[in-house]
Protein backbone atom coordinates (compact mmCIF):
# COMPACT_ATOMS: atom_id res chain seq x y z
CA UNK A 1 7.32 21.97 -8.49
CA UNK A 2 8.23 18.77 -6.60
CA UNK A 3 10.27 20.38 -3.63
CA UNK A 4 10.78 23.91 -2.97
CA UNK A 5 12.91 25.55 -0.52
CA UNK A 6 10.85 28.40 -0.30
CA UNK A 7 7.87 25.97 2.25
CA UNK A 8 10.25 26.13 4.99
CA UNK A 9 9.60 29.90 5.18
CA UNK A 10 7.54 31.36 7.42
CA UNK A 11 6.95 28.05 9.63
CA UNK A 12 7.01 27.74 13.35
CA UNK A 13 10.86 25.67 13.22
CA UNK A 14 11.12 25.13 16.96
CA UNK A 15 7.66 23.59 16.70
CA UNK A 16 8.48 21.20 13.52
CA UNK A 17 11.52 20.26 14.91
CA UNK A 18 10.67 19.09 18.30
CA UNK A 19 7.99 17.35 16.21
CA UNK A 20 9.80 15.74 14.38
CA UNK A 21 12.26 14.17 17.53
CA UNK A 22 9.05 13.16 19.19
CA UNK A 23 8.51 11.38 16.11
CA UNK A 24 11.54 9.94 15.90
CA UNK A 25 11.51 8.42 18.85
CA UNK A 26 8.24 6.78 18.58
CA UNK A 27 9.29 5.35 15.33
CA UNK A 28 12.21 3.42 16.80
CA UNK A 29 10.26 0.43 18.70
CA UNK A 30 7.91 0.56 16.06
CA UNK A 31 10.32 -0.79 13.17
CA UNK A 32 12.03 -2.97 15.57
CA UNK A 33 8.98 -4.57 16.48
CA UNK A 34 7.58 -4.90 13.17
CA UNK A 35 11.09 -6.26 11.49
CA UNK A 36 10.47 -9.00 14.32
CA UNK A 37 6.88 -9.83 13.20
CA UNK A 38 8.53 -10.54 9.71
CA UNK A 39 11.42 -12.32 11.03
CA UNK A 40 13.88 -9.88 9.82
CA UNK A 41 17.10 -7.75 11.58
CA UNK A 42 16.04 -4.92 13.63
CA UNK A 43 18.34 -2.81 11.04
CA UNK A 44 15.90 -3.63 8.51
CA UNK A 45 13.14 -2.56 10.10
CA UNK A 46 14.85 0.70 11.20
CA UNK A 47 16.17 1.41 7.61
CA UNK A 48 13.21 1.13 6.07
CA UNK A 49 11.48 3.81 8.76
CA UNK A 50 14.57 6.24 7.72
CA UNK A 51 14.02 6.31 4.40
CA UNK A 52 11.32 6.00 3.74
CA UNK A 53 10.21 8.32 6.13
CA UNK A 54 12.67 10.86 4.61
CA UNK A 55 11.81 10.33 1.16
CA UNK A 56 8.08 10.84 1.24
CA UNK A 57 8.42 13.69 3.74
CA UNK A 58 10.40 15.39 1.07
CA UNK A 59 8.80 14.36 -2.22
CA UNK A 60 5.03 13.34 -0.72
CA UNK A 61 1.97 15.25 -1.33
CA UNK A 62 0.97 15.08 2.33
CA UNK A 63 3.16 17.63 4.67
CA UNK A 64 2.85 16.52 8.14
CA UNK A 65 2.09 12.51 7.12
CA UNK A 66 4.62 10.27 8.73
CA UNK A 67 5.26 7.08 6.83
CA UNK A 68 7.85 4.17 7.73
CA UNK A 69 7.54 0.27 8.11
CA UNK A 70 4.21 -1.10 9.50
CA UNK A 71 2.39 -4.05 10.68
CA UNK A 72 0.05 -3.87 7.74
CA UNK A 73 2.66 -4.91 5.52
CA UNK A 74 4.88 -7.00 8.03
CA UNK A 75 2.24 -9.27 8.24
CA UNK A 76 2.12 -10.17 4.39
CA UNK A 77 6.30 -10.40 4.51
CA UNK A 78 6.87 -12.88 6.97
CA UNK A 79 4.98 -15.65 4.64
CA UNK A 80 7.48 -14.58 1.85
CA UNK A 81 10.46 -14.28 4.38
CA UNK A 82 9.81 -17.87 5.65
CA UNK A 83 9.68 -19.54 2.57
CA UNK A 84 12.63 -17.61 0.57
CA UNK A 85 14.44 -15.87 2.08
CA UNK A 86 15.00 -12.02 2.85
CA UNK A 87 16.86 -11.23 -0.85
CA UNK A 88 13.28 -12.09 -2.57
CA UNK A 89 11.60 -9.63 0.35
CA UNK A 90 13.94 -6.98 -0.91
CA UNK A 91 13.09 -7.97 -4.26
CA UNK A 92 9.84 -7.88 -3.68
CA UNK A 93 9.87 -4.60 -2.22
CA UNK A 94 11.44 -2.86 -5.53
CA UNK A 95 8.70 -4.08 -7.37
CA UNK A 96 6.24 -2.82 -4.79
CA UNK A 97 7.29 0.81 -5.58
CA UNK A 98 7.51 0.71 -8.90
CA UNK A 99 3.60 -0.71 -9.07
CA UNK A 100 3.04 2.31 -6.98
CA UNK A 101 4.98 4.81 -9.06
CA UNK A 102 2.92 3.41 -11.66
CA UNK A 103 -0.40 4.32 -9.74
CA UNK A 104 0.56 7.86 -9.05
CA UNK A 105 1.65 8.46 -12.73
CA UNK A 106 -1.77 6.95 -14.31
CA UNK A 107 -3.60 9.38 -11.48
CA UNK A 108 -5.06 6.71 -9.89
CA UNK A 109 -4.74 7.90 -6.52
CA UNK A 110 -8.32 10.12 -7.29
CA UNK A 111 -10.18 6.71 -6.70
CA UNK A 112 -9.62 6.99 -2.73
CA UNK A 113 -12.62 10.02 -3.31
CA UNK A 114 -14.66 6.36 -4.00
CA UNK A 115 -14.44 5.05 -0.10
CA UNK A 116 -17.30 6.41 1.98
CA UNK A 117 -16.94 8.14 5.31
CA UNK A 118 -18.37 5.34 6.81
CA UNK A 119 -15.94 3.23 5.70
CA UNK A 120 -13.29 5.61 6.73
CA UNK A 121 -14.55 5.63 10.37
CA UNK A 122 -14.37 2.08 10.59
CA UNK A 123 -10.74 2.04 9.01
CA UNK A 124 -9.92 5.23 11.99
CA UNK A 125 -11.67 3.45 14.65
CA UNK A 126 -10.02 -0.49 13.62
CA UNK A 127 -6.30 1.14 13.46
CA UNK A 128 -6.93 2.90 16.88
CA UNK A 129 -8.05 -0.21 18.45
CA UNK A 130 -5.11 -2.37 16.62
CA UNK A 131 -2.31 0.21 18.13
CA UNK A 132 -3.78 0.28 21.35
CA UNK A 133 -4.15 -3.92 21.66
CA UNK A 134 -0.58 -3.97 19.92
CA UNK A 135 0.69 -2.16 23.68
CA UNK A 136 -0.42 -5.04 25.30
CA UNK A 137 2.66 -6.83 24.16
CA UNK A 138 4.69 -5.02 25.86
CA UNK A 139 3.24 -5.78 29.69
CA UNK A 140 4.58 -9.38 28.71
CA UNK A 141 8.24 -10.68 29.48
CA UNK A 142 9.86 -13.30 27.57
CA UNK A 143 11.73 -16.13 30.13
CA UNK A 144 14.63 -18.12 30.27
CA UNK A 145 12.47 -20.89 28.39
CA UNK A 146 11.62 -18.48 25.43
CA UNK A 147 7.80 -18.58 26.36
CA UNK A 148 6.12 -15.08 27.34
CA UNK A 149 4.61 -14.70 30.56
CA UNK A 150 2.14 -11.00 31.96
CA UNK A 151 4.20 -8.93 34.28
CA UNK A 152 3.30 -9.07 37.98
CA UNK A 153 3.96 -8.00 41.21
CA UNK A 154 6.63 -5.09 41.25
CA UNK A 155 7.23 -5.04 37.80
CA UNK A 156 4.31 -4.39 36.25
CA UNK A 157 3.02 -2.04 39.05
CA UNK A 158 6.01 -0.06 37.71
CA UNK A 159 5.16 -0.52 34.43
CA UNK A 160 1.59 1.00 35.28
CA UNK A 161 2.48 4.27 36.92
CA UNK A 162 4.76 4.57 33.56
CA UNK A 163 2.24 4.69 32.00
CA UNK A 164 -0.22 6.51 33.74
CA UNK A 165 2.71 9.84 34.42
CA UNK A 166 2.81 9.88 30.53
CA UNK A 167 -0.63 9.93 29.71
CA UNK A 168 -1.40 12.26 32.23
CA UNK A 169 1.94 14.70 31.19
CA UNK A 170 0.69 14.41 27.41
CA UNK A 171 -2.99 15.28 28.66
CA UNK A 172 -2.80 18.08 31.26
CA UNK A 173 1.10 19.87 29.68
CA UNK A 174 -0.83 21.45 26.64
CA UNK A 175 -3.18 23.06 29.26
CA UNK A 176 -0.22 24.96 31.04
CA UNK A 177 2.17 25.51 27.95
CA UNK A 178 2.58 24.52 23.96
CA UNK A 179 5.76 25.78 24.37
CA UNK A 180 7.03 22.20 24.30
CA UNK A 181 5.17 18.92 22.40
CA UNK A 182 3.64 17.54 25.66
CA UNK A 183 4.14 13.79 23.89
CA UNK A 184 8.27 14.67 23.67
CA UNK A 185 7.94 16.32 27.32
CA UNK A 186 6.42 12.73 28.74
CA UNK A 187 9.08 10.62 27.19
CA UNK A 188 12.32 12.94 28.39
CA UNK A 189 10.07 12.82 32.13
CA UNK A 190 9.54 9.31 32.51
CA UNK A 191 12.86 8.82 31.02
CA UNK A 192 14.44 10.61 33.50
CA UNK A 193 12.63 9.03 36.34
CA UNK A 194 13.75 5.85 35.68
CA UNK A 195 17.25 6.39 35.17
CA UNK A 196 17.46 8.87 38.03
CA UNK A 197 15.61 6.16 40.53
CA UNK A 198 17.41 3.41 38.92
CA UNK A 199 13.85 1.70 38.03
CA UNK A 200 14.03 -1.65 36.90
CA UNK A 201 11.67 -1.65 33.97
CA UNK A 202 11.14 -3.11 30.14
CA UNK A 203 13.30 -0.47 27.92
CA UNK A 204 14.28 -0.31 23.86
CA UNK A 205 17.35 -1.97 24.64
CA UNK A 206 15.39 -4.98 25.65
CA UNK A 207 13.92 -5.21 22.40
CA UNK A 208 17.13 -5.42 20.43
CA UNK A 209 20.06 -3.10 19.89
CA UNK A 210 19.82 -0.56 17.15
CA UNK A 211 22.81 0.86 16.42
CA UNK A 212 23.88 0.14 13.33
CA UNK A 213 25.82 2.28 10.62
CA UNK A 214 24.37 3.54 7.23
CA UNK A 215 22.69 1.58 4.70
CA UNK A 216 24.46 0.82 1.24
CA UNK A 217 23.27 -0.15 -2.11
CA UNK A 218 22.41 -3.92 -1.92
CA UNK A 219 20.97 -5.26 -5.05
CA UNK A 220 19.13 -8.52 -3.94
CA UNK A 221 20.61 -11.50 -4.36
CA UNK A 222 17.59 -13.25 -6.40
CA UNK A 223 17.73 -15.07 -10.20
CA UNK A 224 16.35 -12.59 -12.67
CA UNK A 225 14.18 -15.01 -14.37
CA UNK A 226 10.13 -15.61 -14.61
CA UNK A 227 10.23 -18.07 -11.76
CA UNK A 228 11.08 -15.27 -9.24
CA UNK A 229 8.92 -12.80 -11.22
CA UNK A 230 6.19 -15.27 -9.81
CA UNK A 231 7.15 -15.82 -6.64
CA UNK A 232 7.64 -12.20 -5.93
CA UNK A 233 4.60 -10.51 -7.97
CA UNK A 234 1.46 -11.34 -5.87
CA UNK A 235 3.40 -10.23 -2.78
CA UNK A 236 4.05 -7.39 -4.31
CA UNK A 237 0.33 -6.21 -5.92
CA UNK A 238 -0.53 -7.05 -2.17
CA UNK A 239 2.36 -4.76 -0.50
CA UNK A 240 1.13 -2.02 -2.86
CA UNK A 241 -2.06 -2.38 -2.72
CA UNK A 242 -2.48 -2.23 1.00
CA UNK A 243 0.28 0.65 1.36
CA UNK A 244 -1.52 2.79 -1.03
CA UNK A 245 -4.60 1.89 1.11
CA UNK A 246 -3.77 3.32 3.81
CA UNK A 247 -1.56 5.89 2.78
CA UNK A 248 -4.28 7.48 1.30
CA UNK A 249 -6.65 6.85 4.09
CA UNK A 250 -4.19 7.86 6.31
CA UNK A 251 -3.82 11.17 4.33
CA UNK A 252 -7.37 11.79 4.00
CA UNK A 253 -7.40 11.83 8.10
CA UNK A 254 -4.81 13.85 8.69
CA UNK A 255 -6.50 16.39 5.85
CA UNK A 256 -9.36 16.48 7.75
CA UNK A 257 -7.33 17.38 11.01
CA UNK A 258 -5.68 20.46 9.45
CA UNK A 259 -8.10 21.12 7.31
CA UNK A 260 -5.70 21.54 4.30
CA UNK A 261 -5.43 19.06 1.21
CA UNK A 262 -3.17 16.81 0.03
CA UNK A 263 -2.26 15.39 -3.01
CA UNK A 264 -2.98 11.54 -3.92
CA UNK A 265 -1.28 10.92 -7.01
CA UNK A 266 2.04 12.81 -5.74
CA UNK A 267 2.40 10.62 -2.15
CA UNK A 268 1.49 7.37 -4.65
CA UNK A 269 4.97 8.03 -6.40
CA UNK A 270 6.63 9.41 -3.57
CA UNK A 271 5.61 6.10 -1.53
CA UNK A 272 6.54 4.05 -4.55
CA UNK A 273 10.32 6.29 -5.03
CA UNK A 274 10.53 5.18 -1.59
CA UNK A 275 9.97 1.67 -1.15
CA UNK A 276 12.16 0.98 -4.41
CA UNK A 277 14.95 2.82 -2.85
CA UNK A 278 14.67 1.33 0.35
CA UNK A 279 14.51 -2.41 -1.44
CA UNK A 280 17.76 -1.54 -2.46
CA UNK A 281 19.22 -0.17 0.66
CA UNK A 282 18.51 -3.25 2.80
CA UNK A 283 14.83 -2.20 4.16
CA UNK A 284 11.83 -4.02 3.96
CA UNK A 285 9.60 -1.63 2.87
CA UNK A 286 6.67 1.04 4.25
CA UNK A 287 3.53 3.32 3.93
CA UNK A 288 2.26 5.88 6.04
CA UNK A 289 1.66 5.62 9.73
CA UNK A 290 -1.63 7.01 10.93
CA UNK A 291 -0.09 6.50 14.49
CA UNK A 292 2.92 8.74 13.92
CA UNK A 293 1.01 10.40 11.92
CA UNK A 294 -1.07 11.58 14.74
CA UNK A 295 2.21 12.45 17.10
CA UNK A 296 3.18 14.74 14.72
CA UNK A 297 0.58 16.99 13.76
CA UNK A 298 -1.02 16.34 17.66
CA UNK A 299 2.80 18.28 18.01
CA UNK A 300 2.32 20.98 15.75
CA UNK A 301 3.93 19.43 13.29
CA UNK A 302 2.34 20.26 9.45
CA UNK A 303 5.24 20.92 7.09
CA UNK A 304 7.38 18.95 5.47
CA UNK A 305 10.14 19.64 8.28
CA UNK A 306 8.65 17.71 11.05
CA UNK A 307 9.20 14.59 8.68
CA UNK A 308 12.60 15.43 7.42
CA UNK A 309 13.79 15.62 10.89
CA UNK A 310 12.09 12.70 12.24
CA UNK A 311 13.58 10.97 9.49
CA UNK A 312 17.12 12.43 10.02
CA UNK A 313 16.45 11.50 13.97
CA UNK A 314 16.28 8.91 13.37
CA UNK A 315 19.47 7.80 11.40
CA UNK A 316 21.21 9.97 14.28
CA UNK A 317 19.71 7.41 16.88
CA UNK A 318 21.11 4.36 14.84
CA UNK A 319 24.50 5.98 14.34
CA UNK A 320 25.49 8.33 17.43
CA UNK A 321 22.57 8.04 20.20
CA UNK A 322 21.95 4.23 20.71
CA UNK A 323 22.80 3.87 23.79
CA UNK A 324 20.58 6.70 24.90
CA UNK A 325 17.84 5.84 23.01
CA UNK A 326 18.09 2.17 24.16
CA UNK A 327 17.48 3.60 28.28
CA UNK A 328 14.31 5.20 26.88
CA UNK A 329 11.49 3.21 28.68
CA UNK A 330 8.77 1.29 27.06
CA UNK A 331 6.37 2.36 29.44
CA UNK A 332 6.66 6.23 28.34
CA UNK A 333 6.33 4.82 24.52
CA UNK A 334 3.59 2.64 25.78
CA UNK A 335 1.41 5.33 27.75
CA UNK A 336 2.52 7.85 24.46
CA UNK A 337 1.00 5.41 22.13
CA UNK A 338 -2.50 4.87 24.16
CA UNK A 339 -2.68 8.38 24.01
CA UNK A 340 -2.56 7.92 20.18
CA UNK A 341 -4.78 5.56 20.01
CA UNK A 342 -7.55 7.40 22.23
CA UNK A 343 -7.07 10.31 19.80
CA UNK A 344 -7.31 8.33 16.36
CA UNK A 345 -10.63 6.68 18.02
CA UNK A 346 -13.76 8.74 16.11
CA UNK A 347 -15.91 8.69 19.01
CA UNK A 348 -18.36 11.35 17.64
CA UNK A 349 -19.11 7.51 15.53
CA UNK A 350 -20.83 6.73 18.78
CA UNK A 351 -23.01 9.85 18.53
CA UNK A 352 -24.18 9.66 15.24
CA UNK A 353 -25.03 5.56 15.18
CA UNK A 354 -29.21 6.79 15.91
CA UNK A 355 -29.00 9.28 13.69
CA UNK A 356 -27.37 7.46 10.51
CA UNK A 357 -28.79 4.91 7.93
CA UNK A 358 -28.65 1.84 9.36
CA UNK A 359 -26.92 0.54 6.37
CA UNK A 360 -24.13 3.11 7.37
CA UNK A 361 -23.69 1.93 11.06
CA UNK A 362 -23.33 -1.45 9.89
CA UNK A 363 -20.53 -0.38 7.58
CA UNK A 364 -18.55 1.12 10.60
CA UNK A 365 -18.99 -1.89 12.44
CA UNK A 366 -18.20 -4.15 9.54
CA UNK A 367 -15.27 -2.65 8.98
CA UNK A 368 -13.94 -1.76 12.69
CA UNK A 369 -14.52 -5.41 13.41
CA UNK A 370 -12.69 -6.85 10.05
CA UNK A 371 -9.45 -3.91 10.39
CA UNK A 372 -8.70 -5.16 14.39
CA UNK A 373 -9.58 -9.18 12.67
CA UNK A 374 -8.41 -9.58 9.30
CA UNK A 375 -6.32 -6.71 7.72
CA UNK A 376 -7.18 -3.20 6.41
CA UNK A 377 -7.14 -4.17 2.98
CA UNK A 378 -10.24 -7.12 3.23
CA UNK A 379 -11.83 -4.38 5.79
CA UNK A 380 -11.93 -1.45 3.57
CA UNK A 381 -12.73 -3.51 0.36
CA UNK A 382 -15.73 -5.34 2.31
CA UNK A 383 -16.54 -1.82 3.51
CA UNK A 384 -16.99 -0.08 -0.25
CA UNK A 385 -18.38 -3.18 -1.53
CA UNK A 386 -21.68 -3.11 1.25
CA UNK A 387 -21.69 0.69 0.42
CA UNK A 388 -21.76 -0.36 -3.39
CA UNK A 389 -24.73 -2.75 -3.08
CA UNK A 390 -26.34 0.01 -0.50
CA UNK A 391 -26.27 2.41 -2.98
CA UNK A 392 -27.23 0.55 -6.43
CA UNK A 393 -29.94 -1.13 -4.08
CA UNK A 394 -31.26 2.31 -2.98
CA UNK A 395 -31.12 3.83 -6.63
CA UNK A 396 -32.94 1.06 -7.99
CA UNK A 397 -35.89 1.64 -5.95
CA UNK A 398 -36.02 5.21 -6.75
CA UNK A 399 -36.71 4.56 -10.41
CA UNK A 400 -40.79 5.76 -10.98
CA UNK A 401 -42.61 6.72 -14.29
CA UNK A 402 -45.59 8.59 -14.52
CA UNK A 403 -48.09 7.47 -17.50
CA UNK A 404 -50.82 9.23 -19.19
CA UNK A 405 -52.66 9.02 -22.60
CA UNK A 406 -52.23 12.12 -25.09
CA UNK A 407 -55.32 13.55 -27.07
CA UNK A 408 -54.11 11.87 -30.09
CA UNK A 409 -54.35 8.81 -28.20
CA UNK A 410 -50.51 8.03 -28.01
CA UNK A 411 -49.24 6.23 -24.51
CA UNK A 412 -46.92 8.36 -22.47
CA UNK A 413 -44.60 7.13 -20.08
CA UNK A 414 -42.43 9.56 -18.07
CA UNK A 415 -39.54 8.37 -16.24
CA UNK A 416 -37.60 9.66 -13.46
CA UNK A 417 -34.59 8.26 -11.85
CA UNK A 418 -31.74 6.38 -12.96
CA UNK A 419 -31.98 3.84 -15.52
CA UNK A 420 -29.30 0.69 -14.82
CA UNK A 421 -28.85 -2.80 -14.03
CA UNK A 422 -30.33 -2.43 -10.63
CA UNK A 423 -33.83 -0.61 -11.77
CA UNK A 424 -34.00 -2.45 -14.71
CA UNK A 425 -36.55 -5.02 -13.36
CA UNK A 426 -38.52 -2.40 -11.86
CA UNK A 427 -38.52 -0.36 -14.61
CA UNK A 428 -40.13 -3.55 -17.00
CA UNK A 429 -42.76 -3.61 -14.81
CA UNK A 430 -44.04 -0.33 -15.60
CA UNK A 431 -45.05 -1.23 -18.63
CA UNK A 432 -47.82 -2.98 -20.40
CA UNK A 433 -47.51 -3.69 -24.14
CA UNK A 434 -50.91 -5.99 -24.39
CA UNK A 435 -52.90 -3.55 -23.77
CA UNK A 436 -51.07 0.07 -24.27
CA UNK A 437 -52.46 1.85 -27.65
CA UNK A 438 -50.39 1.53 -30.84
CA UNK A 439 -48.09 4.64 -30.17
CA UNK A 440 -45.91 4.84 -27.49
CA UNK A 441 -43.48 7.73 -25.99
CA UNK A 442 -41.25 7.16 -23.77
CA UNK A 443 -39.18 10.16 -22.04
CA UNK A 444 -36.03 10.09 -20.46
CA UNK A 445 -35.85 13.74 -20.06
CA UNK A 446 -36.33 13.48 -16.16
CA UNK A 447 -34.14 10.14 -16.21
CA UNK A 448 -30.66 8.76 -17.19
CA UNK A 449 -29.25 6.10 -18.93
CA UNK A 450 -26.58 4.62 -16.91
CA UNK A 451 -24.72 1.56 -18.40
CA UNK A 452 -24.86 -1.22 -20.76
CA UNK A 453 -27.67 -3.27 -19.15
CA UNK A 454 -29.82 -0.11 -19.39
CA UNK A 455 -29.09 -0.13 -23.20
CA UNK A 456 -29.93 -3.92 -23.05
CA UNK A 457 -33.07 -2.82 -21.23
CA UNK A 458 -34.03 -0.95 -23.84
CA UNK A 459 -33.31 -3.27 -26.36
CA UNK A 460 -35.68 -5.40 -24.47
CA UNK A 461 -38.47 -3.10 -24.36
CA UNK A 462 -38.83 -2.34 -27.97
CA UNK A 463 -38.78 -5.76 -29.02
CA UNK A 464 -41.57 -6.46 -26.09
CA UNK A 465 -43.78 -3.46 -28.23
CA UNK A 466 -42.02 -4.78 -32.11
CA UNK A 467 -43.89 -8.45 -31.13
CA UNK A 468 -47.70 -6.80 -30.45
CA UNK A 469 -47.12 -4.64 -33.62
CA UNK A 470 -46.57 -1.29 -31.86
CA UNK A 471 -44.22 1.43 -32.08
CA UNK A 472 -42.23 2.74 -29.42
CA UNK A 473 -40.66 6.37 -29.66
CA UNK A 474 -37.44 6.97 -26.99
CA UNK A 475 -36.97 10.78 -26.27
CA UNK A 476 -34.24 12.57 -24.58
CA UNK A 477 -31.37 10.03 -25.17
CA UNK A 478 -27.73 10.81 -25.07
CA UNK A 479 -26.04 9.90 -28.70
CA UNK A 480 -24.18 7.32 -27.80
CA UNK A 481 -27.43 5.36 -26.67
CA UNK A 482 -28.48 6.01 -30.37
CA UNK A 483 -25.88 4.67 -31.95
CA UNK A 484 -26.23 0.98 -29.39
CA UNK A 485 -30.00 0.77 -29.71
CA UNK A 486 -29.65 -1.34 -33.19
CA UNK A 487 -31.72 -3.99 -32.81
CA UNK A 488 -34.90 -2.61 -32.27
CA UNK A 489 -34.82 -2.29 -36.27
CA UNK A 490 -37.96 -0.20 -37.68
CA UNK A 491 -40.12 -0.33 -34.87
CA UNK A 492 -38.26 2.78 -32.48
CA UNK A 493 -38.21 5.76 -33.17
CA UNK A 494 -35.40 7.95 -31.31
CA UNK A 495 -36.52 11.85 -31.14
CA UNK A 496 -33.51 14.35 -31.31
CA UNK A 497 -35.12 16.90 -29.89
CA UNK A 498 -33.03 18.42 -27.14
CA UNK A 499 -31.32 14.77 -26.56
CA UNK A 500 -28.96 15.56 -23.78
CA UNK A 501 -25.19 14.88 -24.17
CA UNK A 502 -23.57 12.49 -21.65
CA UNK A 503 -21.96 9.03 -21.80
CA UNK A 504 -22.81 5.41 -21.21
CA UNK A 505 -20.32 3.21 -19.22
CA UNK A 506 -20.52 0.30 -21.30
């Protein structure tokens, strides 16, 4: 069953639902800020974070996961934004959830089981380092002349002990009491010291106003024709791609945390549901957020509540509490999100480097350094493609035959390992068809054919033996190896005998 009343039984509500405010408010600078990295209205940004935050929360296959606009896919709009206009980003965002639909309904969410942990420490460990330099930002004030300068003097010393009171509340609170989330407790603190002192310090308001109503249907105002099929199509295959990406890493993470499971395919069609809705609604799109992500179940938060009401919050804050939520200061959102970051960090990574393959410390690296450099998607496709090569490298080393000569004077040749295109030199080598007798086994009973280059391989070998006049009999071959090795002609034999039964990717 998609949704079911009957989860929000037996749940801890006060828990979920403080959760989910914390949440809420942690999303709101967020989606402004990224709606300003791709040079769209704050309202876009904030729409976006509602629904879609809402819609996988409901529908997802990850309670607990907190999705909404990010800078992973902000970064690939504003190109798009620049050059056409926000109608085609809309446009673009449809077709960006219905490629992702697509992926969840042909189940190929199960390929996320194909990225390594290695690689998945280095995505952890980039995103913690990219939301903790993203803070930075905010100790920077923009002047009369529209350049940024650092805060100094009073200012920023402000800014500072901001900080530092709401790392140390979110730290030391859970020790006394869990009564409370200890991330919600900082921000209503520090909030309250600054308006009760009158501090003057950086707040949301500064960033841009959000109230706003609620969004309606807006069908974007693009030509249906090819031309904007092709404008609009790689941005979208790129929104998708990296939005599954890390949804899916993101939910793999936050598995591991609660030590439950969640479904791929289902948050791959609830992600796509959501982005097509919110293209129509006036939003620009999102994924899942491992930061919020983090606040929430760091909260308590792990059923589909916490998300419903950060999502609900949220609209709230845009409708009825703007001009509260605007007096929250960015210093409690900045110390809050530090916090976050510290968490995400895998610092047992550290711990294990000496103890590792190399090959596997170099991955984490590789892809730490390319997620804070480049993007997550060219980090965690480097990442699996250096585990790919490690692996088909390793494997076709491990290929070994042992040899011996029968009492009817027939040449035997025992392999063991995997046969494919890696081992395939290695495994020529063992041979020697000058000088082996005119009978020859070979036995794969201890082996496996791969793929097609192993077939080829094959191929190869028994027209090696056809030249010198010699026969070559292959045991212990799947059928469907049988049925490729034509060319050999008369010269192979293939024994039946207790052939196993498995399948060549050709």
């Amino acid at each position: 069953m998609i949704f079911d009343i009957k989860q929000f039984k037996n749940i801890n509500h006060k828990t979920e639902i403080l959760s989910g405010l914390t949440v809420a408010l942690a999303l709101v600078p967020e989606a402004v800020a990224f709606a300003l990295i791709a040079n769209v209205p704050p309202l876009v940004g904030l729409y976006a974070a509602f629904m879609v935050c809402l819609i996988t929360s409901i529908f997802g296959g990850r309670p607990g996961m907190i999705s909404g606009a990010t800078g992973a896919l902000a970064v690939v709009m504003v190109a798009l934004v620049k050059t056409h206009g926000i109608d085609y980003l809309f446009a673009a965002v449809v077709l960006m959830g219905i490629i992702q639909v697509m992926v969840g309904i042909l189940k190929l969410g199960k390929f996320i089981r194909l990225v390594p942990q290695p690689v998945i420490y280095g995505f952890v460990n980039g995103l913690a380092i990219v939301i903790g330099m993203a803070q930075f930002n905010q100790f920077k004030i923009t002047t009369t002349t529209g350049t940024q300068e650092w805060l100094s003097g009073a200012p920023l010393m402000v800014m500072i002990s901001l900080v530092a009171v709401t790392m140390f509340i979110i730290h030391f609170l859970p020790k006394l009491t869990k009564a409370v989330p200890s991330s919600l407790a900082a921000l209503v603190v520090v909030s309250a010291i600054v308006i009760f002192f009158g501090l003057d310090t950086k707040t949301v308001g500064d960033l841009a106003s959000i109230k706003g109503g609620l969004p309606s249907f807006y069908f974007p105002n693009v030509p249906f024709t090819l031309e904007t099929l092709r404008i609009i199509l790689p941005y979208s295959f790129i929104l998708a791609g990296i939005g599954l990406i890390e949804s899916l890493l993101t939910l793999t993470l936050v598995d591991e945390i609660t030590e439950t499971h969640g479904k791929g395919n289902k948050e791959c069609v609830a992600q796509g549901a959501a982005n097509v809705v919110t293209g129509f609604f006036g939003g620009m799109g999102g994924c899942a957020m491992i930061g919020q992500s983090i606040i929430n179940v760091s909260s308590g938060g792990r059923t589909r509540l916490s998300g419903i009401v950060a999502g609900l919050g949220l609209i709230s804050f845009i409708l009825f509490g703007s001009s509260l939520i605007e007096k929250v200061p960015m210093g409690a959102l900045v110390g809050l999100m530090f916090m976050v970051s510290i968490g995400t960090f895998e610092w047992g990574s550290f711990r294990i480097m000496n103890k590792i393959p190399k090959s596997d410390a170099l991955i984490i690296i590789a892809v730490t350094l390319l997620t804070v450099f480049f993007d997550l998607a060219i980090a965690v496709g480097v990442g699996v493609i250096i585990a790919a090569l490690v692996f088909a490298w390793d494997n076709a080393v491990r290929i070994r035959a042992r040899n011996y000569v029968d009492d009817k004077g027939v040449k035997n040749y025992e392999f063991f390992g995997p046969l494919f295109f890696g081992s395939i030199a290695a495994f020529h080598e063992k041979f020697d068809p000058a000088n082996d007798p005119k009978d020859v086994v070979v036995d794969f009973k201890e082996s496996r054919v791969v793929d097609h280059s192993a077939i080829e391989a094959l191929n190869l070998l028994t027209e090696r033996y056809s030249k010198v006049g010699k026969r070559v009999c292959l045991k212990h071959l799947s059928s469907d190896c049988i049925k490729i090795l034509g060319k050999a002609g008369s010269m192979v034999e293939v024994n039946m005998y207790e052939d196993p039964e498995y399948t060549v990717a050709q």
